[in-house]
N, C-alpha and C. Protein backbone atom coordinates (compact mmCIF):
# COMPACT_ATOMS: atom_id res chain seq x y z
N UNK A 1 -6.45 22.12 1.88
CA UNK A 1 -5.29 21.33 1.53
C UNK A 1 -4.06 22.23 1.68
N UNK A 2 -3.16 21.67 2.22
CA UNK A 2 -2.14 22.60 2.88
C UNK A 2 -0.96 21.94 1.81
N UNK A 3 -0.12 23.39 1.71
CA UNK A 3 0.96 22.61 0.06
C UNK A 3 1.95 23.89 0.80
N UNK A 4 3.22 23.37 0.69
CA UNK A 4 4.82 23.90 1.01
C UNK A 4 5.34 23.79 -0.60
N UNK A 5 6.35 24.70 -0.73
CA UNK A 5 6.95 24.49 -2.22
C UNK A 5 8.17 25.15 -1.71
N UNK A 6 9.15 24.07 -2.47
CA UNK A 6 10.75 24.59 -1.86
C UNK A 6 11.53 24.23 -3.02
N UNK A 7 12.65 24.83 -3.64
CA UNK A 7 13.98 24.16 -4.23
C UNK A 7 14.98 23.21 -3.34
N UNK A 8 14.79 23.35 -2.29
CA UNK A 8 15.76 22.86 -1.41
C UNK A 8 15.15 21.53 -0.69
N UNK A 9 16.12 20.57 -1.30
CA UNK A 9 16.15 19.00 -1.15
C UNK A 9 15.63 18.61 0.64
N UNK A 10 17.01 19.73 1.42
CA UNK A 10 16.69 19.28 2.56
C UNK A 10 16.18 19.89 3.52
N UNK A 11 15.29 20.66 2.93
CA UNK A 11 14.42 21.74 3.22
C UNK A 11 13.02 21.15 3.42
N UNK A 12 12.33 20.39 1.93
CA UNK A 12 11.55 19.29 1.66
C UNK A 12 11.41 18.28 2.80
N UNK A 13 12.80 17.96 2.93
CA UNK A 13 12.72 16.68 3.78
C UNK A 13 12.16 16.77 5.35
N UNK A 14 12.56 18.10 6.05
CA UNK A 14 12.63 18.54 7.31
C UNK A 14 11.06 18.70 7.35
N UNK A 15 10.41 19.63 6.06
CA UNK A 15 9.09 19.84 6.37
C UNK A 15 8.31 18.74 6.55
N UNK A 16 8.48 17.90 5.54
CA UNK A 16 7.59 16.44 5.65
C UNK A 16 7.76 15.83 7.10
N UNK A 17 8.98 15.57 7.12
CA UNK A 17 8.89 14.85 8.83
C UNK A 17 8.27 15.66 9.69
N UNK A 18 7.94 17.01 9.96
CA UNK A 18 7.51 17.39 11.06
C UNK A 18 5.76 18.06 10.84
N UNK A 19 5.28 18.12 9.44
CA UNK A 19 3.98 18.15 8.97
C UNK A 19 3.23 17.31 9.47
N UNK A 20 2.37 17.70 10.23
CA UNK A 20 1.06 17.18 10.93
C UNK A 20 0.02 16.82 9.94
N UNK A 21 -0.80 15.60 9.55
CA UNK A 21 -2.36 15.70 8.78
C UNK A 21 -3.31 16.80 9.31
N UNK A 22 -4.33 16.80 9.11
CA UNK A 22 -5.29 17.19 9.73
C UNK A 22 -5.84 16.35 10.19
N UNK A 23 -5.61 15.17 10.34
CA UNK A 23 -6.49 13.97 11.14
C UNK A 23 -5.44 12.89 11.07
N UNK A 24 -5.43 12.11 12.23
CA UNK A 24 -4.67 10.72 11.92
C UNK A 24 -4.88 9.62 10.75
N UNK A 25 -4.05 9.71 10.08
CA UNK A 25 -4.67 8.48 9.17
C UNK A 25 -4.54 9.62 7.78
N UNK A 26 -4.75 10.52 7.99
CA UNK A 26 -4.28 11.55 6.88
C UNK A 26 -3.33 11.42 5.75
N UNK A 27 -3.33 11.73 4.38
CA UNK A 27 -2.31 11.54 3.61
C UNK A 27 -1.54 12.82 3.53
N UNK A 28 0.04 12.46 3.56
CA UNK A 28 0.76 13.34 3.19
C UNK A 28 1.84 12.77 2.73
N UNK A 29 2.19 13.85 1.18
CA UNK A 29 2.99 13.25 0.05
C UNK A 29 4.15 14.48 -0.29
N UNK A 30 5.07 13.72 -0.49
CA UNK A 30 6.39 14.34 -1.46
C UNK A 30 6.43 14.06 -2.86
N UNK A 31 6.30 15.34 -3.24
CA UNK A 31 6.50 15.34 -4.73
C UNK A 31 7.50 15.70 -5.01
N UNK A 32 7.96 14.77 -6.07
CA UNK A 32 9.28 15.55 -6.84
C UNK A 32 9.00 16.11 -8.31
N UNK A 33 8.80 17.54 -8.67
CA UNK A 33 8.35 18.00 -9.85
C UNK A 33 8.97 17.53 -11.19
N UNK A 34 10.76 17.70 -10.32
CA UNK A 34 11.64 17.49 -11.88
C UNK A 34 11.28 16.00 -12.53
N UNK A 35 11.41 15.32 -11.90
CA UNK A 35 11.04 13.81 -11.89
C UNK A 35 9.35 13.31 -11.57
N UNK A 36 8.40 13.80 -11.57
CA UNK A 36 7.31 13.82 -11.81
C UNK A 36 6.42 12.10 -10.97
N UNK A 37 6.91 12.25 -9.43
CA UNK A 37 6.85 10.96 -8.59
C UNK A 37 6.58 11.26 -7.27
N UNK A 38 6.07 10.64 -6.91
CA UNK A 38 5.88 11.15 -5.41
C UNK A 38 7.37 10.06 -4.85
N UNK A 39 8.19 10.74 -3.71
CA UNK A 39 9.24 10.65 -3.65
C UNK A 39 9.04 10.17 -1.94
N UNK A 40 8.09 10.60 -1.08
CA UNK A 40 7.86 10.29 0.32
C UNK A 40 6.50 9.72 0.51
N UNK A 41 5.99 9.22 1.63
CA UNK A 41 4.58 9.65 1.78
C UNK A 41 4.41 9.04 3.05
N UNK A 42 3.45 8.56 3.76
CA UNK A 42 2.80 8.62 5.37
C UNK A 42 2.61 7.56 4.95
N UNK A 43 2.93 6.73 5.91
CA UNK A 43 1.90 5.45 5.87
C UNK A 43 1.40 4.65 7.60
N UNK A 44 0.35 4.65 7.56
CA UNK A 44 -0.59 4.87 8.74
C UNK A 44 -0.44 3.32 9.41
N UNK A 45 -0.23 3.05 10.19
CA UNK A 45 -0.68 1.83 11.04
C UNK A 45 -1.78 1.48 12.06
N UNK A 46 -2.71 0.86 12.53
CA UNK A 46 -3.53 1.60 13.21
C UNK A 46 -3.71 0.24 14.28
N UNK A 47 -3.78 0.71 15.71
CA UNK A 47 -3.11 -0.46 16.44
C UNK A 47 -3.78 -0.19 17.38
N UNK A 48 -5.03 -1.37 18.14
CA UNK A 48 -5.91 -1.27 19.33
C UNK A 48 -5.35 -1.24 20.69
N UNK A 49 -5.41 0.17 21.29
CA UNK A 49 -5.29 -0.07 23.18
C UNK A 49 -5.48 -1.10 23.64
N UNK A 50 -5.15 -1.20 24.77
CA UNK A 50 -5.39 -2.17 26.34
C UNK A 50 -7.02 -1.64 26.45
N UNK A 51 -7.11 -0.09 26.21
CA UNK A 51 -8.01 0.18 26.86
C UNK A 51 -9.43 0.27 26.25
N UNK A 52 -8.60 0.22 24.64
CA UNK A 52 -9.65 0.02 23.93
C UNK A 52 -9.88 0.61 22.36
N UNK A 53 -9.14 1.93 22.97
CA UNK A 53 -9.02 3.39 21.70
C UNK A 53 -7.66 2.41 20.58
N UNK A 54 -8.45 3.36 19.75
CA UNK A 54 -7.65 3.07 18.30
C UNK A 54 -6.27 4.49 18.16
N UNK A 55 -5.22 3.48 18.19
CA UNK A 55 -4.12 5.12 18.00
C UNK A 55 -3.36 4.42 16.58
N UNK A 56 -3.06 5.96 15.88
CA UNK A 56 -2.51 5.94 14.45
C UNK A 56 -0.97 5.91 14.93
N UNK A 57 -0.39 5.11 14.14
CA UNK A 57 1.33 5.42 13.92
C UNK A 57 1.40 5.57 12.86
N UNK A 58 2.57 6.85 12.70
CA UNK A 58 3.01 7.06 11.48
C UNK A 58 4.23 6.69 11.50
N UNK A 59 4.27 6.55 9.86
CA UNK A 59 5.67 5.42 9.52
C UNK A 59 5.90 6.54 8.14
N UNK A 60 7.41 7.11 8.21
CA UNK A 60 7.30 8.25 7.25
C UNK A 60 7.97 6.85 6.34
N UNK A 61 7.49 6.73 4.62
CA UNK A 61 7.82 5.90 3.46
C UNK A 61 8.67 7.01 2.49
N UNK A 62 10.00 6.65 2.24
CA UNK A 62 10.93 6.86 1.54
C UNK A 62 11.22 7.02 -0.08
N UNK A 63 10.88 6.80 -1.08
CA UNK A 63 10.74 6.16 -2.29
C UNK A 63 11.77 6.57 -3.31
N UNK A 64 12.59 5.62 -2.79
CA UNK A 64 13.86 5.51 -3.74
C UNK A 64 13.82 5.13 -4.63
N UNK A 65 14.70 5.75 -5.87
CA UNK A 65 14.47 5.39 -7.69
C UNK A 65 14.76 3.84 -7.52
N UNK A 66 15.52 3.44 -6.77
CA UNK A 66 15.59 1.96 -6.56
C UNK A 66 14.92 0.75 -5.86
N UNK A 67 14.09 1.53 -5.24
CA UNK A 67 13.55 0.85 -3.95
C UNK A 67 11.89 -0.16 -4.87
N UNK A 68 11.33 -1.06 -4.60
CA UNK A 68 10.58 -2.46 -4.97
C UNK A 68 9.30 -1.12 -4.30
């Protein structure tokens, strides 16, 4: 399990967008310590070829103190 730890807001942010799973379909989460929430996270789509193969999209999820 692979873990980054930063003070820096947009430091956090840069790593998450460019952090690879170890497999498609993989979870990867933003924590926010002070506030005790996961604040980002992956969310997988998974969508059949022409040809046949299964490919993952990732959709990076946001989670705003406001957001439903």
């Amino acid at each position: 399990m692979a873990e980054f730890k930063t003070d820096s807001a947009a430091q956090a942010v840069e790593m998450f967008a460019i952090m690879a799973p170890a497999f498609d379909g993989g979870e990867i989460r933003m924590w926010d310590q002070r506030e005790q929430r996961t604040c980002a996270s992956v969310h997988w789509d998974a969508e059949k070829m022409e040809f046949g193969f299964l490919v993952h999209r990732r959709t990076n999820v946001f989670h705003g103190r406001y957001s439903a």
